[in-house]
C-alpha atoms as a PDB file:
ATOM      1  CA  UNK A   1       0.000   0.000   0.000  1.00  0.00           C
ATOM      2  CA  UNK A   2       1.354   3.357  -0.633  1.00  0.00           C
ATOM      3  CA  UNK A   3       2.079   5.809   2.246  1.00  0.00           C
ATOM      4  CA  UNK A   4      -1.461   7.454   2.547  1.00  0.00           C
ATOM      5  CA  UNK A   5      -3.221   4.175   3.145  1.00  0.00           C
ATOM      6  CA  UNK A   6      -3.340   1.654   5.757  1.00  0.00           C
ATOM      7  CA  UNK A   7      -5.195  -1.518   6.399  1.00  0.00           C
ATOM      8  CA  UNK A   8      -7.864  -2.176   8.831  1.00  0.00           C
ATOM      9  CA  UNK A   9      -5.181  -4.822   9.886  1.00  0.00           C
ATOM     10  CA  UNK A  10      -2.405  -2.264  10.329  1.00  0.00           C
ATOM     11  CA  UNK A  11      -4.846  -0.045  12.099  1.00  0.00           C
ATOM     12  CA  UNK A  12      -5.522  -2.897  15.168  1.00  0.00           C
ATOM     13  CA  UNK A  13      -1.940  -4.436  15.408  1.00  0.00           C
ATOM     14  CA  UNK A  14       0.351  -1.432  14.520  1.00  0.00           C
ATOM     15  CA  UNK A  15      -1.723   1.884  14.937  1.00  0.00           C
ATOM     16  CA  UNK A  16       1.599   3.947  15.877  1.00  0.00           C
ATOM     17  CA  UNK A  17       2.454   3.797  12.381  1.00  0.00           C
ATOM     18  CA  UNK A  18      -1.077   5.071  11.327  1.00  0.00           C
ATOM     19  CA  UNK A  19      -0.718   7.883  13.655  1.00  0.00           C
ATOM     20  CA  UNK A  20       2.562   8.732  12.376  1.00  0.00           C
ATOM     21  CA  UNK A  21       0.809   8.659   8.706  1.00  0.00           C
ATOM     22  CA  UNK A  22      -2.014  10.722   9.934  1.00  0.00           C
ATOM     23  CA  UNK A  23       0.794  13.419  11.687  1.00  0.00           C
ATOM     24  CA  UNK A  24       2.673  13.405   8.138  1.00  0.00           C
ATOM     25  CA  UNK A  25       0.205  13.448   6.007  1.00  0.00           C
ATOM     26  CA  UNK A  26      -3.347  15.250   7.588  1.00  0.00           C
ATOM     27  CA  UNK A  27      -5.498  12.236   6.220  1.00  0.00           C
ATOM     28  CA  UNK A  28      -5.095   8.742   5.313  1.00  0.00           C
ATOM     29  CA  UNK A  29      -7.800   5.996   3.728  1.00  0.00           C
ATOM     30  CA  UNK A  30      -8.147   2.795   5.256  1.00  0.00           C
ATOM     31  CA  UNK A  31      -8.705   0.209   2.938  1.00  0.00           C
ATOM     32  CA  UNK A  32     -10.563  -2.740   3.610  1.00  0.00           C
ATOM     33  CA  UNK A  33      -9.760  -6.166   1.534  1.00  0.00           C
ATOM     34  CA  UNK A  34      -7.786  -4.062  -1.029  1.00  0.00           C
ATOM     35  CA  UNK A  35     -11.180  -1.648  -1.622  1.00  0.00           C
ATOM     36  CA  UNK A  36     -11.175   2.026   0.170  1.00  0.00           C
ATOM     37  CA  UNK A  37     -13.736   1.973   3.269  1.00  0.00           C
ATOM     38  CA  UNK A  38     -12.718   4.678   5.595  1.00  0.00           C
ATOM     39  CA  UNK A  39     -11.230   8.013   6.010  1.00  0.00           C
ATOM     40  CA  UNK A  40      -9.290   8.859   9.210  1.00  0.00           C
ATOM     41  CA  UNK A  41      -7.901  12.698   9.064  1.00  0.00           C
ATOM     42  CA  UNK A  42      -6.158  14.808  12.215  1.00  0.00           C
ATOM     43  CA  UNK A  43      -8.769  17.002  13.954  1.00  0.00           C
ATOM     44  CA  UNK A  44      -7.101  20.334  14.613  1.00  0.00           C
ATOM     45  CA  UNK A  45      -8.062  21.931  17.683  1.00  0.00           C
ATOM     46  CA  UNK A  46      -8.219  25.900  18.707  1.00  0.00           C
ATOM     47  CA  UNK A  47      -7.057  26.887  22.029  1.00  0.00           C
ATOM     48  CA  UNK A  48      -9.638  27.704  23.904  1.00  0.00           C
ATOM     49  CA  UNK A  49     -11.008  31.570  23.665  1.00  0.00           C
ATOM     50  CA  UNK A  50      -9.629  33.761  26.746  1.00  0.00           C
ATOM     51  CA  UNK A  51     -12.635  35.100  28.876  1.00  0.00           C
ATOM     52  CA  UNK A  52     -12.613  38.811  30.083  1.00  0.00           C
ATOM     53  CA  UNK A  53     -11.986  38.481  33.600  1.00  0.00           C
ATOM     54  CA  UNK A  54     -15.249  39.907  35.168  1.00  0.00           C
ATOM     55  CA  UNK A  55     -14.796  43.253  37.367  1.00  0.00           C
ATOM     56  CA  UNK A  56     -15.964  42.723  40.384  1.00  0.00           C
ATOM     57  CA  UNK A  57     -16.213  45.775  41.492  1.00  0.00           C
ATOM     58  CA  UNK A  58     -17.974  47.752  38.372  1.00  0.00           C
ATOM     59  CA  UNK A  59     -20.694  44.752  39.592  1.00  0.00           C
ATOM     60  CA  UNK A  60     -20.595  45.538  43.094  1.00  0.00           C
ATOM     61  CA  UNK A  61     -21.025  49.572  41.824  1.00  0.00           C
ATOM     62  CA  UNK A  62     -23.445  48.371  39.694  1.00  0.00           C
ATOM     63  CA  UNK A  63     -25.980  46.450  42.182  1.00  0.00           C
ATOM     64  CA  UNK A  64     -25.709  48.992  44.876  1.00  0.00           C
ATOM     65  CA  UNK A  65     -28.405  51.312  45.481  1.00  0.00           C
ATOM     66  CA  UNK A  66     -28.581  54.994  44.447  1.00  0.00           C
ATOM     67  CA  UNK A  67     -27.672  57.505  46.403  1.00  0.00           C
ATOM     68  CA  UNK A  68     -30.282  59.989  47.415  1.00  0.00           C
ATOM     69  CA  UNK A  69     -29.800  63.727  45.993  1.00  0.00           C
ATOM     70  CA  UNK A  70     -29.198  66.182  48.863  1.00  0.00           C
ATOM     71  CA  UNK A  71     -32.686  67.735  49.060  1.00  0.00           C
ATOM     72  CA  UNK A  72     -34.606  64.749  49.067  1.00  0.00           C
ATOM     73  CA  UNK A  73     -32.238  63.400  52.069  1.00  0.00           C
ATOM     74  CA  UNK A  74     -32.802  66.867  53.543  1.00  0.00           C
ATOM     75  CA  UNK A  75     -36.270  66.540  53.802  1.00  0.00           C
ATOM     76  CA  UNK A  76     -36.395  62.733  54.788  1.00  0.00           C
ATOM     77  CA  UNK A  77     -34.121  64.138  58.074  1.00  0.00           C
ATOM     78  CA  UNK A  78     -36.691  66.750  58.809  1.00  0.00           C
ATOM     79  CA  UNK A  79     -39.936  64.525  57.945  1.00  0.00           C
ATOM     80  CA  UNK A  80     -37.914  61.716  60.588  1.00  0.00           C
ATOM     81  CA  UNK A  81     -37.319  64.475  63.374  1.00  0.00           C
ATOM     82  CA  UNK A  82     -40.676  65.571  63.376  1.00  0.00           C
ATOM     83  CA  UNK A  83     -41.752  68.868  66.044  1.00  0.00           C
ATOM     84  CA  UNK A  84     -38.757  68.270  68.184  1.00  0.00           C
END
């Protein structure tokens, strides 16, 4: 067989060799009885995408309540202290 094939026999017994064929070569056919049955090819994988770490504090900013405008605290104080 040439080098981009292997049998279904060399792919049970010896499958380092495949590998190394897949590695050199990105795809090989696997033949079965002399007639092409299979395709094995090298899956390339993408590192992982980097997450944003979160900021913890624009959240903390974020869920905390509003602070009241000066008059309105103004007149909750005198609305609290009643005729004293």
């Amino acid at each position: 067989m040439s080098a981009h094939t292997a049998t279904i026999r060399e792919l049970r017994t010896d499958f380092r060799s495949v590998k190394k064929k897949i590695e050199q070569h990105g795809e090989i056919v696997i033949t079965d009885h002399g007639a092409p049955a299979y395709v094995l090819k090298a899956v390339i994988s993408q590192p992982p995408k980097r997450r944003r770490p979160l900021d913890y504090y624009a959240r903390l900013l974020k869920r905390q309540p509003k602070p009241m405008p000066a008059e309105e605290t103004r007149r909750f104080w005198e609305e609290e202290r009643g005729d004293r």
